[in-house]
PDB file of N, CA and C in Angstrom:
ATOM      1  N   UNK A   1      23.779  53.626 140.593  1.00  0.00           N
ATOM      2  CA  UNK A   1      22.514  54.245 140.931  1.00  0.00           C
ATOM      3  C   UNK A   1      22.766  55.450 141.830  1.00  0.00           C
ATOM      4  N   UNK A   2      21.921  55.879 141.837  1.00  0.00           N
ATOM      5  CA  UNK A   2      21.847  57.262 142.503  1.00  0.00           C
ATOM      6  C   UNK A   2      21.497  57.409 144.387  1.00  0.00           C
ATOM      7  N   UNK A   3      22.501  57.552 145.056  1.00  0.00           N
ATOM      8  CA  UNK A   3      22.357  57.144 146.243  1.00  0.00           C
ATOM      9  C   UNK A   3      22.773  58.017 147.250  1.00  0.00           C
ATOM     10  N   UNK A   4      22.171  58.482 148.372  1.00  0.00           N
ATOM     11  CA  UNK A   4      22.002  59.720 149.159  1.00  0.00           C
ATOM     12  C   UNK A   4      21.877  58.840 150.856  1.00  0.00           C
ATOM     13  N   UNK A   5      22.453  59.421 151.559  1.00  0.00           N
ATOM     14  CA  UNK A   5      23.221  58.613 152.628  1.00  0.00           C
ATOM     15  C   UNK A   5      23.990  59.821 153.833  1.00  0.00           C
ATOM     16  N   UNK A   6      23.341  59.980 154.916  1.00  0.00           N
ATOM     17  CA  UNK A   6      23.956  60.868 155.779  1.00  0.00           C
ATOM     18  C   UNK A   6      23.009  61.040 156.748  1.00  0.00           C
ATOM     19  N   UNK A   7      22.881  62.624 157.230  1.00  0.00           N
ATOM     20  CA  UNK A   7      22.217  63.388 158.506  1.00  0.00           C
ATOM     21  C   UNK A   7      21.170  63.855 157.853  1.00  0.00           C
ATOM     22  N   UNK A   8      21.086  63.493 156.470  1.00  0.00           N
ATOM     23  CA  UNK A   8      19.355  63.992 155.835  1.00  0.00           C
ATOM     24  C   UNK A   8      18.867  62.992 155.697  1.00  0.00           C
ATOM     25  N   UNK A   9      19.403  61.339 155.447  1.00  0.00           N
ATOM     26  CA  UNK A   9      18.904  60.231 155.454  1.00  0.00           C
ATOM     27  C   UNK A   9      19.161  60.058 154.784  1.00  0.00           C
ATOM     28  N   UNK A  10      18.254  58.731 153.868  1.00  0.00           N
ATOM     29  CA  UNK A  10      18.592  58.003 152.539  1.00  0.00           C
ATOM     30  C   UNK A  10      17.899  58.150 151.566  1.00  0.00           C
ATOM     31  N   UNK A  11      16.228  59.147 151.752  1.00  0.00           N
ATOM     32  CA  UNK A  11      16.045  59.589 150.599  1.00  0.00           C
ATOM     33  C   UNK A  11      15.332  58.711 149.731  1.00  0.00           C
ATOM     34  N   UNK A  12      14.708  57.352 150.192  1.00  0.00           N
ATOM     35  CA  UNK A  12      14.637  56.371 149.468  1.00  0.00           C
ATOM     36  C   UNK A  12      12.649  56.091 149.473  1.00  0.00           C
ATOM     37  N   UNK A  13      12.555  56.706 150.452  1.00  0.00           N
ATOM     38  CA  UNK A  13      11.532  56.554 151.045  1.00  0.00           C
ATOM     39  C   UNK A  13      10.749  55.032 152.126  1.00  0.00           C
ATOM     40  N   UNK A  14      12.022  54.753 152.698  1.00  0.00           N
ATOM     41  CA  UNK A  14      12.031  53.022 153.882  1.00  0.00           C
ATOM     42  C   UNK A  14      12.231  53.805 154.835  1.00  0.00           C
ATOM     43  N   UNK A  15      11.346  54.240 155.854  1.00  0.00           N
ATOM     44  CA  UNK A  15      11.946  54.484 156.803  1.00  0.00           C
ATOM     45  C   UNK A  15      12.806  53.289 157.890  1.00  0.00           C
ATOM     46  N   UNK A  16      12.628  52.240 157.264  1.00  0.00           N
ATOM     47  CA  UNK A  16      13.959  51.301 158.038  1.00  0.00           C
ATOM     48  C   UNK A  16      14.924  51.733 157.935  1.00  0.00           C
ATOM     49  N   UNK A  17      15.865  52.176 156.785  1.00  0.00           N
ATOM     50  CA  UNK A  17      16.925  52.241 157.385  1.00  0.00           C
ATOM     51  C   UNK A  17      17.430  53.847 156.800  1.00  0.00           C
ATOM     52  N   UNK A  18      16.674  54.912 157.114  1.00  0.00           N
ATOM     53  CA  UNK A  18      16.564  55.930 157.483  1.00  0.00           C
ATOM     54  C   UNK A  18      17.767  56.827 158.460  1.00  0.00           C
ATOM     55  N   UNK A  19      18.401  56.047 159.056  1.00  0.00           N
ATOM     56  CA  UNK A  19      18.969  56.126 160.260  1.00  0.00           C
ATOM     57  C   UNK A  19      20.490  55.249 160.275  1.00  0.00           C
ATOM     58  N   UNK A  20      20.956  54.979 158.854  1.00  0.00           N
ATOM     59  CA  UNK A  20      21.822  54.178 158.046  1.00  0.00           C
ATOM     60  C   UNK A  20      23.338  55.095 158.485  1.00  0.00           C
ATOM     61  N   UNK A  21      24.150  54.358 159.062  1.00  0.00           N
ATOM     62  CA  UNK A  21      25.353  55.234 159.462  1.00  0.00           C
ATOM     63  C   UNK A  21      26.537  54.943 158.476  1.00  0.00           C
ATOM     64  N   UNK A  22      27.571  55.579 158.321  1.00  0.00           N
ATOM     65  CA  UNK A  22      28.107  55.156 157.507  1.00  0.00           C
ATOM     66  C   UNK A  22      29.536  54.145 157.449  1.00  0.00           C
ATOM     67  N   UNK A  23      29.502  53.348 158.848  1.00  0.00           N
ATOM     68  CA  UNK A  23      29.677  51.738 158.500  1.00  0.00           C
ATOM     69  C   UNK A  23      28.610  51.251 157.641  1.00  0.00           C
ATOM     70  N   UNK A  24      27.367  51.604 157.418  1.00  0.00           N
ATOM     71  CA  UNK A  24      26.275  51.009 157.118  1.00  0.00           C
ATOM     72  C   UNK A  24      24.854  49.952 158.168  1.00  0.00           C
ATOM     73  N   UNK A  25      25.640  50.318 159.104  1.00  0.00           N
ATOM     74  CA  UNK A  25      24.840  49.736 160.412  1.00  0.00           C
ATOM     75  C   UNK A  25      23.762  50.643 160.233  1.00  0.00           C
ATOM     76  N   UNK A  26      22.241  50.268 161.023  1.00  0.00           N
ATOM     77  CA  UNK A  26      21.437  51.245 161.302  1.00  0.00           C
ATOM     78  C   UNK A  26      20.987  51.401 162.577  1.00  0.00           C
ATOM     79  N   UNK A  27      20.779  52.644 163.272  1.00  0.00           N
ATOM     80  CA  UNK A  27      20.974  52.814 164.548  1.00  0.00           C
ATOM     81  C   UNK A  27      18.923  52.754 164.702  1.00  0.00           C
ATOM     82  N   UNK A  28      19.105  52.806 166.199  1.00  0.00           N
ATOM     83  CA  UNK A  28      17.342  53.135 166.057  1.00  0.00           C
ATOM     84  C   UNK A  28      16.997  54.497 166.993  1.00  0.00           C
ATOM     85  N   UNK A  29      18.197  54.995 167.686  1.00  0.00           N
ATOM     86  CA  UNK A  29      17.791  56.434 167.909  1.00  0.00           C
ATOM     87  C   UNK A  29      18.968  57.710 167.630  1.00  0.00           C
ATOM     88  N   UNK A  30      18.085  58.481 167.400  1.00  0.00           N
ATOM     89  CA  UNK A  30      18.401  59.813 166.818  1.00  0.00           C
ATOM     90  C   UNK A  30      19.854  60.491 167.539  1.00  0.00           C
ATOM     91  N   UNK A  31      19.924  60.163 168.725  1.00  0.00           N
ATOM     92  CA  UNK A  31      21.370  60.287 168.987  1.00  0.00           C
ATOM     93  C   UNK A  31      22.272  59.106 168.564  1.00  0.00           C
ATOM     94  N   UNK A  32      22.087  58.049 168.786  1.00  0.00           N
ATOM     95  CA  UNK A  32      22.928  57.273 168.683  1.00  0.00           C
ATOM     96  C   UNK A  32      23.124  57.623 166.999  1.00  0.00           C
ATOM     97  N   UNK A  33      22.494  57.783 166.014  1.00  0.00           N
ATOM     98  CA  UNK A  33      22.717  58.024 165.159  1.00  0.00           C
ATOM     99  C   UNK A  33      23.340  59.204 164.281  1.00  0.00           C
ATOM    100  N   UNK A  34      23.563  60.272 165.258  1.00  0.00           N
ATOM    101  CA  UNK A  34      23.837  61.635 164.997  1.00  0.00           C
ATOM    102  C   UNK A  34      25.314  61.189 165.821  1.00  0.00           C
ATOM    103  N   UNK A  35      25.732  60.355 166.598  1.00  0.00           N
ATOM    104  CA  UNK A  35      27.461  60.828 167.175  1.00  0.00           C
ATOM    105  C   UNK A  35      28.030  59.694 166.161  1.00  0.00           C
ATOM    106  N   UNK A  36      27.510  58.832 164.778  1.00  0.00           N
ATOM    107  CA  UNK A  36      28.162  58.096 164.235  1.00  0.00           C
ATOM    108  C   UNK A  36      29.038  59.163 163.244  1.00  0.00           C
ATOM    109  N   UNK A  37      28.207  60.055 163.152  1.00  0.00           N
ATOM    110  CA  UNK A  37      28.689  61.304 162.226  1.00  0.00           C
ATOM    111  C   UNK A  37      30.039  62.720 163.058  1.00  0.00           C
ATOM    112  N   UNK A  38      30.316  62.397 163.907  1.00  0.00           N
ATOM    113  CA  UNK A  38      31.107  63.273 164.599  1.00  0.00           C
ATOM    114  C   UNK A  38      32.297  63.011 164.266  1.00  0.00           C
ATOM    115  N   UNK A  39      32.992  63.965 163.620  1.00  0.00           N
ATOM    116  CA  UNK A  39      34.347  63.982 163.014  1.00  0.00           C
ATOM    117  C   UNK A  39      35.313  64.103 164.208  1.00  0.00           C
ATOM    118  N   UNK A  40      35.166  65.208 164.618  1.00  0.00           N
ATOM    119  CA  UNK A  40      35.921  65.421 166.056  1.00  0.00           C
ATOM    120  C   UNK A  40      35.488  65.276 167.449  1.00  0.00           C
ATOM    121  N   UNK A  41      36.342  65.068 168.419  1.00  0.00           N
ATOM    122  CA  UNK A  41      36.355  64.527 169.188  1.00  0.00           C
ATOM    123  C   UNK A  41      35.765  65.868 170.561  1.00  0.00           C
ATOM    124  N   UNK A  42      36.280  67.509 169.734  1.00  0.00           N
ATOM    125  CA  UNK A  42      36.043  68.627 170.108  1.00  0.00           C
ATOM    126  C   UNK A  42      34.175  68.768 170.346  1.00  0.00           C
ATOM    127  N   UNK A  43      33.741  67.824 169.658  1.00  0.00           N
ATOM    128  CA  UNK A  43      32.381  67.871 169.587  1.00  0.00           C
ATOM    129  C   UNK A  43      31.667  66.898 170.597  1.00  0.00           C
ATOM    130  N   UNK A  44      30.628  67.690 171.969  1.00  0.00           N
ATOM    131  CA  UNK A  44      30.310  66.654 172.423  1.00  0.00           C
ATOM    132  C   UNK A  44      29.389  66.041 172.065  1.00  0.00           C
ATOM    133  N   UNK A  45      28.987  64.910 172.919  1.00  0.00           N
ATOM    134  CA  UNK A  45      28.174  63.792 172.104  1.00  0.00           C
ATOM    135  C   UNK A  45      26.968  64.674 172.213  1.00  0.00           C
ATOM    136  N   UNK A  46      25.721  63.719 171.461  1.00  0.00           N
ATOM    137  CA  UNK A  46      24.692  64.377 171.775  1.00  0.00           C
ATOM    138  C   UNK A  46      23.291  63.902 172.279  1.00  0.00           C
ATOM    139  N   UNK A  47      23.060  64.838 173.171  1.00  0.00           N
ATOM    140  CA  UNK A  47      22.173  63.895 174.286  1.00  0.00           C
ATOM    141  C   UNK A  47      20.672  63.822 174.275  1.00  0.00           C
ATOM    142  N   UNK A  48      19.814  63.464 174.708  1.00  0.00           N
ATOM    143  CA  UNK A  48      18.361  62.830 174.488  1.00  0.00           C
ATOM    144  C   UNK A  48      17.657  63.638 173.748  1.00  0.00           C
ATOM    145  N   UNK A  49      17.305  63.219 172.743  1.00  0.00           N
ATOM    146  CA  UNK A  49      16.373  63.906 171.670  1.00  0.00           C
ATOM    147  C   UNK A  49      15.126  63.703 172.053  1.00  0.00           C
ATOM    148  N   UNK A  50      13.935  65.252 172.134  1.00  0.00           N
ATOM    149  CA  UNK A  50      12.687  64.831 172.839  1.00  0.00           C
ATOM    150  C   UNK A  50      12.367  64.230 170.835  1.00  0.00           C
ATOM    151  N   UNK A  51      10.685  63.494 171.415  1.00  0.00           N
ATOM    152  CA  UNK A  51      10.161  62.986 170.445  1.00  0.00           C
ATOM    153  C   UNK A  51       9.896  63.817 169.127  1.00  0.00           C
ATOM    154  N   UNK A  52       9.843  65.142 169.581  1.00  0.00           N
ATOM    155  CA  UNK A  52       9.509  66.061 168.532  1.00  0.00           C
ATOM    156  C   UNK A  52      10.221  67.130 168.601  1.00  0.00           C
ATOM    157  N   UNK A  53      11.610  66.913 168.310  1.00  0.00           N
ATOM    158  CA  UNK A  53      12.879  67.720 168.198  1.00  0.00           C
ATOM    159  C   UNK A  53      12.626  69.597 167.847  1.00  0.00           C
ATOM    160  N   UNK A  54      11.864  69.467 166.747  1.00  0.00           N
ATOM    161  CA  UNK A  54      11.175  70.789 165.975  1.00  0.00           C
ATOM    162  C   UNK A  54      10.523  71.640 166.524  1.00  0.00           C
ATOM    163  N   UNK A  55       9.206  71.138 167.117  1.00  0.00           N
ATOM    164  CA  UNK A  55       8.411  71.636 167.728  1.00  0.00           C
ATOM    165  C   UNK A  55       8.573  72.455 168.883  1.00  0.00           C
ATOM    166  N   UNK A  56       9.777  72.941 169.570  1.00  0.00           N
ATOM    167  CA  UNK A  56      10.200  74.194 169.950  1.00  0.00           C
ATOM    168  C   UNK A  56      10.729  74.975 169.638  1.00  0.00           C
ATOM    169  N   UNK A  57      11.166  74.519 168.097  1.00  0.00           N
ATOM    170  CA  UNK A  57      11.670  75.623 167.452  1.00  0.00           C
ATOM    171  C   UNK A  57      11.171  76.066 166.206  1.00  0.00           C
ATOM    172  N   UNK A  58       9.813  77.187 166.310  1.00  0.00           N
ATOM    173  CA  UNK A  58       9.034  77.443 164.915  1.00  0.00           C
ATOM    174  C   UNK A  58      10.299  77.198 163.843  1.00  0.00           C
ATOM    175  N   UNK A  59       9.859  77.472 163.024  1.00  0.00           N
ATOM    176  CA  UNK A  59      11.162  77.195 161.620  1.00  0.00           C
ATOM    177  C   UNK A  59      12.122  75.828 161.321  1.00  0.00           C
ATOM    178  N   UNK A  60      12.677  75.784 162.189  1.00  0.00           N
ATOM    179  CA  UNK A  60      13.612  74.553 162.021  1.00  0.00           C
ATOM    180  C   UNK A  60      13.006  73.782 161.154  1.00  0.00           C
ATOM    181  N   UNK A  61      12.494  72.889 161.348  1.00  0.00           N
ATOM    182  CA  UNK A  61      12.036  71.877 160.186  1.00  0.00           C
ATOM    183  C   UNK A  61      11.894  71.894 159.010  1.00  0.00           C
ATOM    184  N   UNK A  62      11.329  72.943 158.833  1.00  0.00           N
ATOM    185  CA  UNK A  62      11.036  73.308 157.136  1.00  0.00           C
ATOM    186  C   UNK A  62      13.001  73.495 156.990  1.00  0.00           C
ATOM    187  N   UNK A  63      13.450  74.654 157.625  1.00  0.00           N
ATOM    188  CA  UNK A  63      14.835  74.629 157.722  1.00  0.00           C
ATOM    189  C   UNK A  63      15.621  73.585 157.241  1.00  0.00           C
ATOM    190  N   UNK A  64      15.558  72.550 158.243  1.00  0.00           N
ATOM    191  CA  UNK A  64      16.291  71.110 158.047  1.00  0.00           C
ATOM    192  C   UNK A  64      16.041  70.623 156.611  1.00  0.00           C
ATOM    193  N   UNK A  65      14.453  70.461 155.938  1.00  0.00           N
ATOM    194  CA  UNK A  65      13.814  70.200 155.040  1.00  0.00           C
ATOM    195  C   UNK A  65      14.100  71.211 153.854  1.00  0.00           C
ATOM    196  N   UNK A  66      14.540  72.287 153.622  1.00  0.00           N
ATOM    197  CA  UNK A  66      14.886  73.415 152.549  1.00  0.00           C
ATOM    198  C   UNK A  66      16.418  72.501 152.467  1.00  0.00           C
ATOM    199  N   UNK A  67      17.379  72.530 153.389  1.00  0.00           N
ATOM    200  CA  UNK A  67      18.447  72.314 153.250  1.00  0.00           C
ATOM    201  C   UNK A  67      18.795  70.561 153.075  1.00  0.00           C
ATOM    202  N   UNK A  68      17.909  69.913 153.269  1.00  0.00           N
ATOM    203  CA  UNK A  68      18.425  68.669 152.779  1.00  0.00           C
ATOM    204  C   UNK A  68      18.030  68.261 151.289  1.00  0.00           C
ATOM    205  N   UNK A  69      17.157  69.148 150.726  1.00  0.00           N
ATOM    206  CA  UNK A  69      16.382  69.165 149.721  1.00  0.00           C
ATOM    207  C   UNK A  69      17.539  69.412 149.114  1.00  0.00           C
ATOM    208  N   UNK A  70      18.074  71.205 149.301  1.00  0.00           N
ATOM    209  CA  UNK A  70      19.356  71.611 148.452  1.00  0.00           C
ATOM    210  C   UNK A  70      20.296  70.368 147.819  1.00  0.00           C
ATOM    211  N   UNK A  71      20.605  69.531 148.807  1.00  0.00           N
ATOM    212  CA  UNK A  71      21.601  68.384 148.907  1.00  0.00           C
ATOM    213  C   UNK A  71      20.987  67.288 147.603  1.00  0.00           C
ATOM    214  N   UNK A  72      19.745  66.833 147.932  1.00  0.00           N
ATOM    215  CA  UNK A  72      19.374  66.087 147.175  1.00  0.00           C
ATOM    216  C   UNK A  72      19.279  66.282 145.539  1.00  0.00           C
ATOM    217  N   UNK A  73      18.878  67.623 145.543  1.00  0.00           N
ATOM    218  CA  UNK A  73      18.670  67.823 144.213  1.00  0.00           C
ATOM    219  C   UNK A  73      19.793  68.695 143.833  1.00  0.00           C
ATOM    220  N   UNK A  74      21.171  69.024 144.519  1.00  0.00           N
ATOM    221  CA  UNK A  74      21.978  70.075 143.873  1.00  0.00           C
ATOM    222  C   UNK A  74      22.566  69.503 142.872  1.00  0.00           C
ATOM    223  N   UNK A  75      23.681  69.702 142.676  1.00  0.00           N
ATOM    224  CA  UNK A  75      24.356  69.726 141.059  1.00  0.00           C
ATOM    225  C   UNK A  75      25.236  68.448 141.180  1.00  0.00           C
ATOM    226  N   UNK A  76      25.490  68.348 142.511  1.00  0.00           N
ATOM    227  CA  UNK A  76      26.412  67.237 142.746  1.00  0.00           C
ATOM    228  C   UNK A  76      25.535  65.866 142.292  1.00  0.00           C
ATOM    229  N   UNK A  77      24.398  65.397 142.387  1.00  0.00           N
ATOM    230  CA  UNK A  77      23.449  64.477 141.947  1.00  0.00           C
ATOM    231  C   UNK A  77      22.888  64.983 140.502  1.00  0.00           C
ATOM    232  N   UNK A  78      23.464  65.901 139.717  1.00  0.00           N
ATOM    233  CA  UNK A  78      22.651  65.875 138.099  1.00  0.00           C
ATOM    234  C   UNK A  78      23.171  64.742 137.705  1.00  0.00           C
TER     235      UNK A  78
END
């Protein structure tokens, strides 16, 4: 089956496990769930996410949302 899994989510439409790391554990906040993804160690962790991450930054979201879209529907999933 067709299955989508990362920093755009799962795509499935559950927001339970939305937040699915890839041991497969699911975290319940947005940092803890964003340093499961840190390759290097050069990268610091990352720290308290307000409730509405976006909302100081006009654009972003749609942003985040154009580019996870790309992912979902690119060529790699035909």
């Amino acid at each position: 089956s067709r299955q989508v899994r990362g920093l755009c989510g799962t795509y499935n439409w559950d927001q339970q496990d939305e937040f699915t790391t890839p041991a497969g554990d699911v975290e319940i906040s947005v940092a803890a769930f964003v340093d499961t993804y840190r390759v290097s160690g050069e990268c610091p962790p990352l720290g308290p996410v307000p409730a509405e991450p976006c909302g100081g930054f006009a654009g972003w979201g749609e942003r985040a949302e154009a580019a996870c879209t790309t992912v979902l529907h690119g060529a790699a999933f035909q």
